[in-house]
C-alpha atoms as a PDB file:
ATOM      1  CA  UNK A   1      14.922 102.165  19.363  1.00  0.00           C
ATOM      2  CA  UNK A   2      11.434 102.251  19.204  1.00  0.00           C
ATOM      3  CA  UNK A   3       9.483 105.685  18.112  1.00  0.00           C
ATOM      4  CA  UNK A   4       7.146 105.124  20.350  1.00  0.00           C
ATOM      5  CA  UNK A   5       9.331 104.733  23.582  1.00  0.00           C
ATOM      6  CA  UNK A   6      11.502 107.569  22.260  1.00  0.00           C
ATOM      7  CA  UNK A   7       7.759 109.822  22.504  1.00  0.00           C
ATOM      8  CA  UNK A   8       7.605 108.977  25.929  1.00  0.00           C
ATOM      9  CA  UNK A   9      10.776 109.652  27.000  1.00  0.00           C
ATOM     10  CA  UNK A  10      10.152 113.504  25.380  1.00  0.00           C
ATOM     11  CA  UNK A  11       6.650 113.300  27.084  1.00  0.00           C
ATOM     12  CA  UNK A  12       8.387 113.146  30.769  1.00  0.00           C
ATOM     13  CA  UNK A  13      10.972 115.751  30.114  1.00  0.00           C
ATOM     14  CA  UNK A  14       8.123 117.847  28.971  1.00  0.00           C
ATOM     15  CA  UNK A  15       5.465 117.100  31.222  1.00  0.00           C
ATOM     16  CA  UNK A  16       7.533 116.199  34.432  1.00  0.00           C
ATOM     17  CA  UNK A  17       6.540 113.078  35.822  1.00  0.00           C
ATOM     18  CA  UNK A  18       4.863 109.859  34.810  1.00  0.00           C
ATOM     19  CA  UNK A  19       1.310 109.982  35.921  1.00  0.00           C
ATOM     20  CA  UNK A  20       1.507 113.416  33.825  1.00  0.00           C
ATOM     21  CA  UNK A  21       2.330 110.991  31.023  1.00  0.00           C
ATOM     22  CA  UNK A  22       0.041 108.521  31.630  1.00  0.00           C
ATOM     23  CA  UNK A  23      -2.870 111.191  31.409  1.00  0.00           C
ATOM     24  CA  UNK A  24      -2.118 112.645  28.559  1.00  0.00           C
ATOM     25  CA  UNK A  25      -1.549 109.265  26.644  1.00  0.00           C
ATOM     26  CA  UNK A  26      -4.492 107.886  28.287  1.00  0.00           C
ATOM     27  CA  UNK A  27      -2.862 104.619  29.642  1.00  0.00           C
ATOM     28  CA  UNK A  28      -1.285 103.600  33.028  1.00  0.00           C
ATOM     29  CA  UNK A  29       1.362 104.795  34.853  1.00  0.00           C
ATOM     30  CA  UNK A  30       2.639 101.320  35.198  1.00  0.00           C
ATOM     31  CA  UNK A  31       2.600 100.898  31.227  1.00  0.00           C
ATOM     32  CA  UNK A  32       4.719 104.599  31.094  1.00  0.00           C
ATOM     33  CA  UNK A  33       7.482 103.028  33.733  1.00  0.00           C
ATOM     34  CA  UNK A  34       7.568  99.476  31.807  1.00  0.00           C
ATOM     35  CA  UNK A  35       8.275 101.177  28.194  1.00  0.00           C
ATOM     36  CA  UNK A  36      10.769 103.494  29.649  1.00  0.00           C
ATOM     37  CA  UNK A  37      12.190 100.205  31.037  1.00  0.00           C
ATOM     38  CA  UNK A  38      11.980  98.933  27.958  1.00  0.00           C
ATOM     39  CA  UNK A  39      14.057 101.684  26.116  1.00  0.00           C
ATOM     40  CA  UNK A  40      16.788 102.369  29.163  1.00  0.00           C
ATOM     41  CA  UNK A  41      17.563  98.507  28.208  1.00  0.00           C
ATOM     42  CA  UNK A  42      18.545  99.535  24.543  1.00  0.00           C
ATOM     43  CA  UNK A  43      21.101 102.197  25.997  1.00  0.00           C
ATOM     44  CA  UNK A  44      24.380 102.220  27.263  1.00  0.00           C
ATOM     45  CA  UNK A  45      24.126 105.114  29.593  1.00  0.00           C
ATOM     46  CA  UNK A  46      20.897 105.844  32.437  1.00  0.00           C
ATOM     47  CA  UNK A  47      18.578 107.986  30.602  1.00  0.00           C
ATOM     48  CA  UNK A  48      16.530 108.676  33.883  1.00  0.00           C
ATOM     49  CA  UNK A  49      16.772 109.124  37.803  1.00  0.00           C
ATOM     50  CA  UNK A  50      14.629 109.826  41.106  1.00  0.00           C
ATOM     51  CA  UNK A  51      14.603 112.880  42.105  1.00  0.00           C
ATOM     52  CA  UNK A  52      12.565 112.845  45.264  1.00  0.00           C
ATOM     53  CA  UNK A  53       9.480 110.761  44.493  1.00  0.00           C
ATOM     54  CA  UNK A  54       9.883 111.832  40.760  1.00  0.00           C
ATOM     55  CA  UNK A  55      11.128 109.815  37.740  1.00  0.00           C
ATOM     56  CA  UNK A  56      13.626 112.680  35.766  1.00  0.00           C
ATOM     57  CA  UNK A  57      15.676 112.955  32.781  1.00  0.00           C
ATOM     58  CA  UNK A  58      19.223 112.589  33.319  1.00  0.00           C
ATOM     59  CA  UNK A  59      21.034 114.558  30.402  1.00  0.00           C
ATOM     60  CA  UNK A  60      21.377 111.651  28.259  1.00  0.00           C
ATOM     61  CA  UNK A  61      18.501 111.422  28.778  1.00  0.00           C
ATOM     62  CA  UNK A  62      17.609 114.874  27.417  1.00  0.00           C
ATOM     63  CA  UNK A  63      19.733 114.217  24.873  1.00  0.00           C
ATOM     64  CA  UNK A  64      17.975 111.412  23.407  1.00  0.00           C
ATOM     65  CA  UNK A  65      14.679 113.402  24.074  1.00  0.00           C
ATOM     66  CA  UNK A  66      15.981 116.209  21.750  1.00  0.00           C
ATOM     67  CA  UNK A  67      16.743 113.495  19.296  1.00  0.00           C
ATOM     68  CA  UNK A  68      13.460 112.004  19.802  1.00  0.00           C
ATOM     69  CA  UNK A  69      11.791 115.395  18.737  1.00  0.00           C
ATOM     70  CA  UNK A  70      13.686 115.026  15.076  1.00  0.00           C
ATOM     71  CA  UNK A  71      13.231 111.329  15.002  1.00  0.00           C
ATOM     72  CA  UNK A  72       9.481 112.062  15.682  1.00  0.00           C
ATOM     73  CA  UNK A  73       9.247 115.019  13.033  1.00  0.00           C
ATOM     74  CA  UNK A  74      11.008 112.737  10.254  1.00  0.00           C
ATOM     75  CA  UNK A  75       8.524 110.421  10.676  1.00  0.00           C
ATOM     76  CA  UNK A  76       5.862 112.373  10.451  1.00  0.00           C
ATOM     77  CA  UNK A  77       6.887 113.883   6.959  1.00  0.00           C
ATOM     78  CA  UNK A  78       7.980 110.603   5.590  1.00  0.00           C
ATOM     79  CA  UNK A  79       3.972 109.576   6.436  1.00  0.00           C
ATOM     80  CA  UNK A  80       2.637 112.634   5.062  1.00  0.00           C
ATOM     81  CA  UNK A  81       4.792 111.920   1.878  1.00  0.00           C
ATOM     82  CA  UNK A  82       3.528 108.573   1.935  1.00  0.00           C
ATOM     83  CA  UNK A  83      -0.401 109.935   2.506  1.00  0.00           C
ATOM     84  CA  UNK A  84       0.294 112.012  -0.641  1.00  0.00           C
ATOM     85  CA  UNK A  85       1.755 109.331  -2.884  1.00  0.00           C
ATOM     86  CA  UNK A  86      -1.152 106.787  -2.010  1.00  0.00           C
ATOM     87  CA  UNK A  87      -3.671 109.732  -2.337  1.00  0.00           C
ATOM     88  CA  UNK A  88      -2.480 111.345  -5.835  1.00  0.00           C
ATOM     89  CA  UNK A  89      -4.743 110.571  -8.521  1.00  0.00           C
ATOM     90  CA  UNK A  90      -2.141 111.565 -11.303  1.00  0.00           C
ATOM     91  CA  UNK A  91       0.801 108.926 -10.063  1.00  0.00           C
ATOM     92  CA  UNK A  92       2.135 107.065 -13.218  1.00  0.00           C
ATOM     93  CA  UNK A  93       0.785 103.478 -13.134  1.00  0.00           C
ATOM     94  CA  UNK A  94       2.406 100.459 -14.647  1.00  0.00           C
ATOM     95  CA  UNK A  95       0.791  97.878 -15.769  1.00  0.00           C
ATOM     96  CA  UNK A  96       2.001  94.845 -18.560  1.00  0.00           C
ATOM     97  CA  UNK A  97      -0.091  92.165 -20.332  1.00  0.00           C
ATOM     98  CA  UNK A  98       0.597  89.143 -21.769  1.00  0.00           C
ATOM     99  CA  UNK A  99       0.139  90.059 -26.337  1.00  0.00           C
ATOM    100  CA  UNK A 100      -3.613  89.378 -26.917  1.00  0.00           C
ATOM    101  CA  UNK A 101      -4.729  91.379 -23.941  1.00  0.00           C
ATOM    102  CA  UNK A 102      -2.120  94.075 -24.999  1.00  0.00           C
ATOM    103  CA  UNK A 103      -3.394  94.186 -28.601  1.00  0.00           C
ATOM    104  CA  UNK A 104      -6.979  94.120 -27.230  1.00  0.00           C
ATOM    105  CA  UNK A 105      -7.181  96.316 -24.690  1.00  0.00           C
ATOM    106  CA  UNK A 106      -3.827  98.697 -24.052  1.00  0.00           C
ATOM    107  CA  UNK A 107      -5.092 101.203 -26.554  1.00  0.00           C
ATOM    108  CA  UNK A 108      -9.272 101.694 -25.065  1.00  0.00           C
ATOM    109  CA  UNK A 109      -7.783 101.724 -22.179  1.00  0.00           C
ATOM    110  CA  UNK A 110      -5.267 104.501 -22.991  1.00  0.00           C
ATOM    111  CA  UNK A 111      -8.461 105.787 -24.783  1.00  0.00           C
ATOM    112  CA  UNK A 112     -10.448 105.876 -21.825  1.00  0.00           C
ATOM    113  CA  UNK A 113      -8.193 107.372 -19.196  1.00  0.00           C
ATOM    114  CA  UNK A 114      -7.532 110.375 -21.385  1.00  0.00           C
ATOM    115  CA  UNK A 115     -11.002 111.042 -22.138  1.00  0.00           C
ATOM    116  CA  UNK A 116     -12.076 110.611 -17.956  1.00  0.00           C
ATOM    117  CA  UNK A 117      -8.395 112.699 -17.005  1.00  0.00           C
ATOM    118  CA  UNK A 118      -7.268 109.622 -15.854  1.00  0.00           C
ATOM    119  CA  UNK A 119      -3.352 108.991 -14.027  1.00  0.00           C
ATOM    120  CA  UNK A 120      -0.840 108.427 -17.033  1.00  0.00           C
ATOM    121  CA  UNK A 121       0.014 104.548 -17.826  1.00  0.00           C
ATOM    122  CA  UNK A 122       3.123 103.048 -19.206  1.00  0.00           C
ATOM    123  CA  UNK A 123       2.321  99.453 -20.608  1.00  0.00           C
ATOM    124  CA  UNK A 124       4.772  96.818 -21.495  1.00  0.00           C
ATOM    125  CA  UNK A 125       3.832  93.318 -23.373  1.00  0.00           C
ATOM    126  CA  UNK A 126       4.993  90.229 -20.984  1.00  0.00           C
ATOM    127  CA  UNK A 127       4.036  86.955 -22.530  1.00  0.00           C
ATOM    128  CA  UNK A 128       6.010  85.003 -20.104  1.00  0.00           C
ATOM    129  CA  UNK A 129       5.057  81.032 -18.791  1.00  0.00           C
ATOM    130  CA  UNK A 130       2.220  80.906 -16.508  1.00  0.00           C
ATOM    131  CA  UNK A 131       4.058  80.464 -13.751  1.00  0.00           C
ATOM    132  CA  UNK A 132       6.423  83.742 -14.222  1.00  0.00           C
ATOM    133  CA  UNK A 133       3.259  85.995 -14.065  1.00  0.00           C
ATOM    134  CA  UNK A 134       3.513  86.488 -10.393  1.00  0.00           C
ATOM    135  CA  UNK A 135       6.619  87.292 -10.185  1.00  0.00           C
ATOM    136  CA  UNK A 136       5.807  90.752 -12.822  1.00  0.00           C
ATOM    137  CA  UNK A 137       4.047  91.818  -9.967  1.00  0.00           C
ATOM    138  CA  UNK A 138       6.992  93.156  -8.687  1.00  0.00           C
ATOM    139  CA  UNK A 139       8.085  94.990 -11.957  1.00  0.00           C
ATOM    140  CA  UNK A 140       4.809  96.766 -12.846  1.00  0.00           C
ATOM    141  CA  UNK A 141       1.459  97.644 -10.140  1.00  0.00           C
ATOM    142  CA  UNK A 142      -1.101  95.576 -12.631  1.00  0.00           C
ATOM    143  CA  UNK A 143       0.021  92.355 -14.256  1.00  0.00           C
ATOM    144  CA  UNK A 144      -2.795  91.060 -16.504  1.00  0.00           C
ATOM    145  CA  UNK A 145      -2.207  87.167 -16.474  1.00  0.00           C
ATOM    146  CA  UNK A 146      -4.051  83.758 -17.841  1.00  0.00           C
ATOM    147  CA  UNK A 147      -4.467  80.342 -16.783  1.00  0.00           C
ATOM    148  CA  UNK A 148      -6.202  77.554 -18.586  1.00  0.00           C
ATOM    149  CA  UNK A 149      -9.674  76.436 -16.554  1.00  0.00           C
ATOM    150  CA  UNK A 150      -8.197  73.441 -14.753  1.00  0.00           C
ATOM    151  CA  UNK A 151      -4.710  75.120 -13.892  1.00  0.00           C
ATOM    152  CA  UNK A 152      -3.484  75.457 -10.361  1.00  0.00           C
ATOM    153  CA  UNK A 153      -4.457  78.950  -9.252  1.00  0.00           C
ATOM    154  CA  UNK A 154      -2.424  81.927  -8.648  1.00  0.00           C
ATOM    155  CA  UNK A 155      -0.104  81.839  -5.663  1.00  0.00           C
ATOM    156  CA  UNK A 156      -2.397  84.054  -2.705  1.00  0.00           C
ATOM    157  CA  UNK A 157       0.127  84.310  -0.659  1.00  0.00           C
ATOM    158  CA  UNK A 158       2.216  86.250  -2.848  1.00  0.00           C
ATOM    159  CA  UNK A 159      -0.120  88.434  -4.811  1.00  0.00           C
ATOM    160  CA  UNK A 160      -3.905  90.061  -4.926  1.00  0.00           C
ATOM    161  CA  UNK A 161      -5.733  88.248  -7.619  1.00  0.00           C
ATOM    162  CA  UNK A 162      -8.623  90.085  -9.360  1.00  0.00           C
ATOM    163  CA  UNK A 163     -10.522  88.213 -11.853  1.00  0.00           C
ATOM    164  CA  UNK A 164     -10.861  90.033 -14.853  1.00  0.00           C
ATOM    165  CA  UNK A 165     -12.939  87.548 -17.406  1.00  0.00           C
ATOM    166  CA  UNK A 166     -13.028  84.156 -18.574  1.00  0.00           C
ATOM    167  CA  UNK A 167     -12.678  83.303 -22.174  1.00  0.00           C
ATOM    168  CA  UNK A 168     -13.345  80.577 -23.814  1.00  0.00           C
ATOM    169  CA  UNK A 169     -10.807  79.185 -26.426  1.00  0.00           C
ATOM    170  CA  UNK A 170     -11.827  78.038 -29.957  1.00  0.00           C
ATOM    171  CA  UNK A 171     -10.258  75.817 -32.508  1.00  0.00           C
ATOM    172  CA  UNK A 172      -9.510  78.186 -35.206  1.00  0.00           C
ATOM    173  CA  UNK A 173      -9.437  77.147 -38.937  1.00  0.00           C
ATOM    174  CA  UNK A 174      -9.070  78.621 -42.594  1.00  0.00           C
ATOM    175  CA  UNK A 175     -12.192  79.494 -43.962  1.00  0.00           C
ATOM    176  CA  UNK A 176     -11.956  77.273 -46.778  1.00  0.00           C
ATOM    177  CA  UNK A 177     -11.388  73.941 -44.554  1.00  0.00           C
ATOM    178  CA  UNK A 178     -14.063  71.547 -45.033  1.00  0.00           C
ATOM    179  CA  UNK A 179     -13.971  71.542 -41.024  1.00  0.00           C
ATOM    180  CA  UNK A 180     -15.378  74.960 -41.015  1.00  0.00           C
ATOM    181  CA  UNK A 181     -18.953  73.937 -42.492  1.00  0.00           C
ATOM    182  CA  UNK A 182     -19.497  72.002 -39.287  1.00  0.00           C
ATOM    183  CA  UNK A 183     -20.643  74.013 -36.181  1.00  0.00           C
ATOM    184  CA  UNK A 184     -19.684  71.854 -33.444  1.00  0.00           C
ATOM    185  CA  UNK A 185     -16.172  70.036 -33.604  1.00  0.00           C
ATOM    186  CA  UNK A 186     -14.985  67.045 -31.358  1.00  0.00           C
ATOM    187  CA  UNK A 187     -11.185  65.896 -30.219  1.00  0.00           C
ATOM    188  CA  UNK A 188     -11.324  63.072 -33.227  1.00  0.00           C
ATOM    189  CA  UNK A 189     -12.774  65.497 -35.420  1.00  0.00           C
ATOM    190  CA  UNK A 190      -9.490  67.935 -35.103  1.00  0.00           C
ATOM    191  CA  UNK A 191      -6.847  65.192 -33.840  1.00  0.00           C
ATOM    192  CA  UNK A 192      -5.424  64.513 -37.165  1.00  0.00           C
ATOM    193  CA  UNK A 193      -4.750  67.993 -38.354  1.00  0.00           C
ATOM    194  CA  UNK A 194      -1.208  69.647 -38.086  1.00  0.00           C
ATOM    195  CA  UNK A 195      -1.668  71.905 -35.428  1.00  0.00           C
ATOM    196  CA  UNK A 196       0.238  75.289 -34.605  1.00  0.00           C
ATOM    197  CA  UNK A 197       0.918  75.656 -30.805  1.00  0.00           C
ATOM    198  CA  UNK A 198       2.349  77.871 -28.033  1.00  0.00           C
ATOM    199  CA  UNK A 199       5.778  77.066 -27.263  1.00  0.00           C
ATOM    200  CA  UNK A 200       6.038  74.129 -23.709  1.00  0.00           C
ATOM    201  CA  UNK A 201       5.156  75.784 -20.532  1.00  0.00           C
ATOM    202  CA  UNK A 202       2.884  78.938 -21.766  1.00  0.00           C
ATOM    203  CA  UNK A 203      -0.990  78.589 -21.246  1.00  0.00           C
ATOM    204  CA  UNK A 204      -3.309  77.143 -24.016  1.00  0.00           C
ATOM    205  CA  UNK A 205      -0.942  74.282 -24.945  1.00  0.00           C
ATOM    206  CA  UNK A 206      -1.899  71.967 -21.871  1.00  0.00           C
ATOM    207  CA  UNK A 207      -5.577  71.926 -23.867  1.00  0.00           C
ATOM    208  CA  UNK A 208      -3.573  70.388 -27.019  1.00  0.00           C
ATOM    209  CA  UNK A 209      -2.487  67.361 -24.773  1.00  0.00           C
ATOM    210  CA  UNK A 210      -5.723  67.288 -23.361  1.00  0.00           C
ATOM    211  CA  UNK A 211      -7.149  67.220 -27.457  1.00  0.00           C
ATOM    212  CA  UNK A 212      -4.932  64.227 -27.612  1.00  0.00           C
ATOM    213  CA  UNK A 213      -6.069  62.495 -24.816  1.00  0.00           C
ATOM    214  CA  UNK A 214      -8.991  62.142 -25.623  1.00  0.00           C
ATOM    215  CA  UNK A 215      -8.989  61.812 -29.309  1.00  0.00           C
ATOM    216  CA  UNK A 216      -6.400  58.749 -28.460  1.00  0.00           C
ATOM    217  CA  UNK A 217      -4.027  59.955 -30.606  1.00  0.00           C
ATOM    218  CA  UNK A 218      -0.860  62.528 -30.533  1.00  0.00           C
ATOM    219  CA  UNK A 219      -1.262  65.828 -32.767  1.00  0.00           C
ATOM    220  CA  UNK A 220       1.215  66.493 -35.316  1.00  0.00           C
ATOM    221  CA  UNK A 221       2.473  69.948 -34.125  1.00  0.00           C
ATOM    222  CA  UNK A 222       3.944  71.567 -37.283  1.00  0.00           C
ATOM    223  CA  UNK A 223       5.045  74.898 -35.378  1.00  0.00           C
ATOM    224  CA  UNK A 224       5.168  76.750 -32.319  1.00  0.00           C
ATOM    225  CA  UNK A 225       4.596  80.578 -32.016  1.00  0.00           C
ATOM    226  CA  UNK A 226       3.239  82.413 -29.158  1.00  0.00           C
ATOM    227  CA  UNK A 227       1.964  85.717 -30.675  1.00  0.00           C
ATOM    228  CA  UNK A 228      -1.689  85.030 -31.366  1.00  0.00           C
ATOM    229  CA  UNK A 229      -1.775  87.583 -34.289  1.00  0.00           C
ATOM    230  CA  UNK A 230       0.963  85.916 -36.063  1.00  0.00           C
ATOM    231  CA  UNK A 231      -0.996  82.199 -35.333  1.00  0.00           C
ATOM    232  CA  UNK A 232      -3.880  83.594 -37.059  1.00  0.00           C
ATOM    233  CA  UNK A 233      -2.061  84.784 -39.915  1.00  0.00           C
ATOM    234  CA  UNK A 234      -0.956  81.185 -40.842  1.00  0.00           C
ATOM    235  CA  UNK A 235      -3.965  79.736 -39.893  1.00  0.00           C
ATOM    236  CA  UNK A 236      -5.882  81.239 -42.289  1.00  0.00           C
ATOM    237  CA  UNK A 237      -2.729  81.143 -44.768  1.00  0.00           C
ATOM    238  CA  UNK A 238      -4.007  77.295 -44.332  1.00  0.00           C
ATOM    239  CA  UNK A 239      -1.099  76.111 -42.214  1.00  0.00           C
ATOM    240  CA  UNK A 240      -2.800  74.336 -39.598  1.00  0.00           C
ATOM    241  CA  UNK A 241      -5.030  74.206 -36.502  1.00  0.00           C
ATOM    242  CA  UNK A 242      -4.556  76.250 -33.776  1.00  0.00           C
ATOM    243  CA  UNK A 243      -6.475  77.198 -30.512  1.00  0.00           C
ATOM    244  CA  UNK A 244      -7.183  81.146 -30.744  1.00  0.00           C
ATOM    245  CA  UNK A 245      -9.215  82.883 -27.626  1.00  0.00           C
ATOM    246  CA  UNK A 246     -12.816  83.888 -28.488  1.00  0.00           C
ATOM    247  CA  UNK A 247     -12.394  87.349 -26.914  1.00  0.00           C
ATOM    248  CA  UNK A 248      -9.035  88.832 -28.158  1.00  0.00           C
ATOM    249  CA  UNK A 249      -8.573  87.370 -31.508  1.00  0.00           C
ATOM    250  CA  UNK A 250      -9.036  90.280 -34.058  1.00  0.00           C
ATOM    251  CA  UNK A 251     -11.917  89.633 -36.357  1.00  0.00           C
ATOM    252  CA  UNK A 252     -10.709  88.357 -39.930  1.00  0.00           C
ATOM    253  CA  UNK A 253     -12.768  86.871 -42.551  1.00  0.00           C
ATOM    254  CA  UNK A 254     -10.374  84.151 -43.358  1.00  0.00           C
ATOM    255  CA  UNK A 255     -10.355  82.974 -40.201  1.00  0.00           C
ATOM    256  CA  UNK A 256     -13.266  80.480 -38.638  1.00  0.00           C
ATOM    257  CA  UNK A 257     -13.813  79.674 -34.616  1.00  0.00           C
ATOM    258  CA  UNK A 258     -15.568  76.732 -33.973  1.00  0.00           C
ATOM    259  CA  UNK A 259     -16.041  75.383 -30.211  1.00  0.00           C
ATOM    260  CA  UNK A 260     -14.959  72.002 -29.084  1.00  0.00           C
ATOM    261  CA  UNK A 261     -17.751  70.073 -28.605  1.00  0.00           C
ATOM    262  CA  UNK A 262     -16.770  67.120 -26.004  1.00  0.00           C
ATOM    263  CA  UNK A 263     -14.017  69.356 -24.565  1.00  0.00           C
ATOM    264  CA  UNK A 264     -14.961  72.641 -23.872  1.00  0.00           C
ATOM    265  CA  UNK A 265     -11.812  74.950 -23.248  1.00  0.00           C
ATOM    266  CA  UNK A 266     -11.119  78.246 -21.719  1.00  0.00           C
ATOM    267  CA  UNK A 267      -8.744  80.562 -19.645  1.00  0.00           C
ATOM    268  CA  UNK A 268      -9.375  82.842 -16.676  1.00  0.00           C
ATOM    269  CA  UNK A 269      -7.623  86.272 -17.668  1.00  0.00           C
ATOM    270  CA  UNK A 270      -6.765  87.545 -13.939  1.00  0.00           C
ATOM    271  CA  UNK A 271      -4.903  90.858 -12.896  1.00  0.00           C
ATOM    272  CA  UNK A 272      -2.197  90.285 -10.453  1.00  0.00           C
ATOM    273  CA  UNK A 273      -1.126  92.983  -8.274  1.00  0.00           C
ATOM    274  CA  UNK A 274       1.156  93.171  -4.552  1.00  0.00           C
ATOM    275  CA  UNK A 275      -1.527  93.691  -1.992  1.00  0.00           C
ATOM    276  CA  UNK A 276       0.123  97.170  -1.080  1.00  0.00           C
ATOM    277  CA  UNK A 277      -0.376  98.536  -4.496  1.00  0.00           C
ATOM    278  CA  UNK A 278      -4.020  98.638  -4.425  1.00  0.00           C
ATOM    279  CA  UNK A 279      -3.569 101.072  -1.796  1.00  0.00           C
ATOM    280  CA  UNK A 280      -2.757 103.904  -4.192  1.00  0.00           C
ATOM    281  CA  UNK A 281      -5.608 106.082  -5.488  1.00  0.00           C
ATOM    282  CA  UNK A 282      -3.939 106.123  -9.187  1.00  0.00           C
ATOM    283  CA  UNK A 283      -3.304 102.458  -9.219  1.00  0.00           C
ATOM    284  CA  UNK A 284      -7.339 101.331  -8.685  1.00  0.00           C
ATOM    285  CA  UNK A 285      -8.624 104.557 -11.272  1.00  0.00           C
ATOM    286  CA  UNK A 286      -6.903 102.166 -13.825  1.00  0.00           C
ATOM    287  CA  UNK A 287      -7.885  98.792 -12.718  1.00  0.00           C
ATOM    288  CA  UNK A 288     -11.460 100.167 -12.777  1.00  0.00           C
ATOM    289  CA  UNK A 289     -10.969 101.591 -16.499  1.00  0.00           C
ATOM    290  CA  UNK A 290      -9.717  98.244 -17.042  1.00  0.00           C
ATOM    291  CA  UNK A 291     -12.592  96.372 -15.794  1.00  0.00           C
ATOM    292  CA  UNK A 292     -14.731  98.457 -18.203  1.00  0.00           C
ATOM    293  CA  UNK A 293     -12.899  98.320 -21.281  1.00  0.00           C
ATOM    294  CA  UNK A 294     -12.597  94.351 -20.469  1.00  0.00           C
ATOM    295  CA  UNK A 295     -16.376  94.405 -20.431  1.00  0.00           C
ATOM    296  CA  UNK A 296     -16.868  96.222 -23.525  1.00  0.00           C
ATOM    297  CA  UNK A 297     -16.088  92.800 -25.157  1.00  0.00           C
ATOM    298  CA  UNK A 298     -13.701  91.815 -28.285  1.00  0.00           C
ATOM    299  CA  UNK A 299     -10.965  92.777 -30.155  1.00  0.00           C
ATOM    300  CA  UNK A 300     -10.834  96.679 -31.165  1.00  0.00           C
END
C-alpha cells in the first residue's frame, strides 16, 4: 500500500468528506476519489461507503486509517533518522586507496582532519586491478582509484567519479646507471633493460607494452611487484627499470626519474564514490580535506 493513499484515507475519516480533502491537500476532488480507488483495489474488504451524498469510512476502513496514523509516524522518524545521519558532521567515513596514495596521503589527511575537528576516518590499502576499483565503492564511501591516460574510463553508471590529479609516470633508475646522466629518455633508449613491473591486469603495466611497441622490441621483465615502495627499493639496489609515479614516490637519493621522451606516460588518480554517499555531510568534509592534501603535492 502506498503511504500516500493510506494519508488520504486518514484525511476523510478526519475531515469528513472529499472536497474537505481536496482543500486541504490542495488538489481535486476527482484526484482524492481516483487514489482512494486506487487503494480500495489493494484490499480485500470495502474500506468506504455513501452515506447520503458523502463518501465515509466503513470500519475497515477506520481500521486501516488507524494503521495509517502509525504507518505515517514510522515514516516520519525513519526520515528524521535519515536527515540526522546525512546531516552529522562526526559520522565515521571510510575511505581505501590503492598503496602509493595510501603511503602519500592517509597520514596528512588524518593530520588535517584532526587539526580542522574533522569526522573520524578508517582507511584500508586496496591495490586491486583497475577494473575491481568500482566495485570498492560498495565496501568503503571514498575509493581513491587510477587509470593509465588512454584507459577506458570509469563505469558512470555505476559510480560518481571525482578527479583527483593526474600524474605523470617516470622511468625510474639507480643513480649510478649511465642512463641517469641523460635528461630525456626514449622507448629504444630503455627497451633493452630488465625491467621490474606490476603484476598483468593492474595499471602502469599497459605503458610497458606500449615501451615495447614502440621501441620494436619485447622488455625483459625480471620481476613483478606491485608495492611501489618495495619497486624502488630494488631499483635503486640496481635491479632494473621500473615505471614509478612522479607524485607519490618517496624522495630517495639513490633513486633517479627521468621522463619518456617520445612516449609521455601518466595516470588519472580519481575518487570513486556511490552517488548517494556524497549526500552525507561527513562523507564530503573528507573528500574536501582530500582534495587539499592532494594539492599540497608529493610524497610526505
Amino acid at each position: 500500500m502506498d503511504p500516500h493513499h493510506l494519508r488520504l484515507l486518514r484525511e476523510l475519516g478526519d475531515r469528513g468528506s472529499v472536497a474537505a480533502v481536496a482543500r486541504a491537500l490542495h488538489i481535486t476532488p476527482s484526484a482524492v476519489s481516483q487514489q482512494l480507488n486506487t487503494l480500495q483495489r489493494s484490499a480485500r474488504v470495502p474500506l468506504t461507503e455513501r452515506s447520503g451524498r458523502r463518501l465515509v469510512l466503513t470500519e475497515a476502513g477506520r481500521a486501516l486509517a488507524v494503521a495509517a496514523v502509525e504507518v505515517m509516524t514510522a515514516l516520519d522518524r525513519a526520515d528524521r533518522a535519515v536527515g540526522a545521519y546525512l546531516d552529522d558532521p562526526s559520522a565515521p567515513v571510510t575511505v581505501s586507496a590503492f598503496h602509493s596514495a595510501a603511503l602519500t596521503w592517509f597520514g596528512p589527511l588524518l593530520r588535517r582532519l584532526a587539526e580542522t575537528g574533522g569526522p573520524p576516518v578508517r582507511c584500508a590499502d586496496e591495490d586491486v586491478a583497475r577494473a575491481d576499483f568500482p566495485s570498492l565503492a560498495g565496501d568503503y564511501d571514498l575509493v581513491l582509484a587510477h587509470r593509465l591516460e588512454h584507459s577506458p574510463p570509469w563505469p558512470a553508471d555505476r559510480v560518481t567519479v571525482l578527479p583527483l590529479i593526474y600524474e605523470p609516470l617516470y622511468v625510474a633508475m639507480a643513480a649510478d646507471s649511465p642512463l641517469a646522466a641523460r635528461a630525456r629518455l626514449t622507448a629504444v633508449d630503455v627497451a633493452g633493460e630488465p625491467w621490474i613491473s606490476v603484476h598483468e591486469g593492474f595499471p602502469v603495466g599497459g605503458v610497458l607494452t606500449a615501451i615495447a611497441a614502440a621501441a620494436g622490441r619485447p622488455l625483459d621483465i625480471v620481476h613483478r611487484v606491485n608495492e611501489f615502495t618495495v619497486t624502488a627499493s630494488m631499483v635503486a639496489a640496481g635491479a632494473g627499470l621500473a615505471l614509478l609515479p612522479g607524485h607519490t614516490t618517496v624522495p630517495d637519493p639513490r633513486l633517479v626519474l627521468r621522463p619518456l621522451a617520445d612516449l609521455p606516460a601518466g595516470r588519472h588518480i580519481d575518487v570513486l564514490t556511490r552517488p548517494e554517499t556524497l549526500h552525507r555531510a561527513a562523507v564530503r568534509t573528507v573528500l574536501d580535506a582530500l582534495r587539499e592534501v592532494s594539492r599540497a603535492g608529493g610524497a610526505s
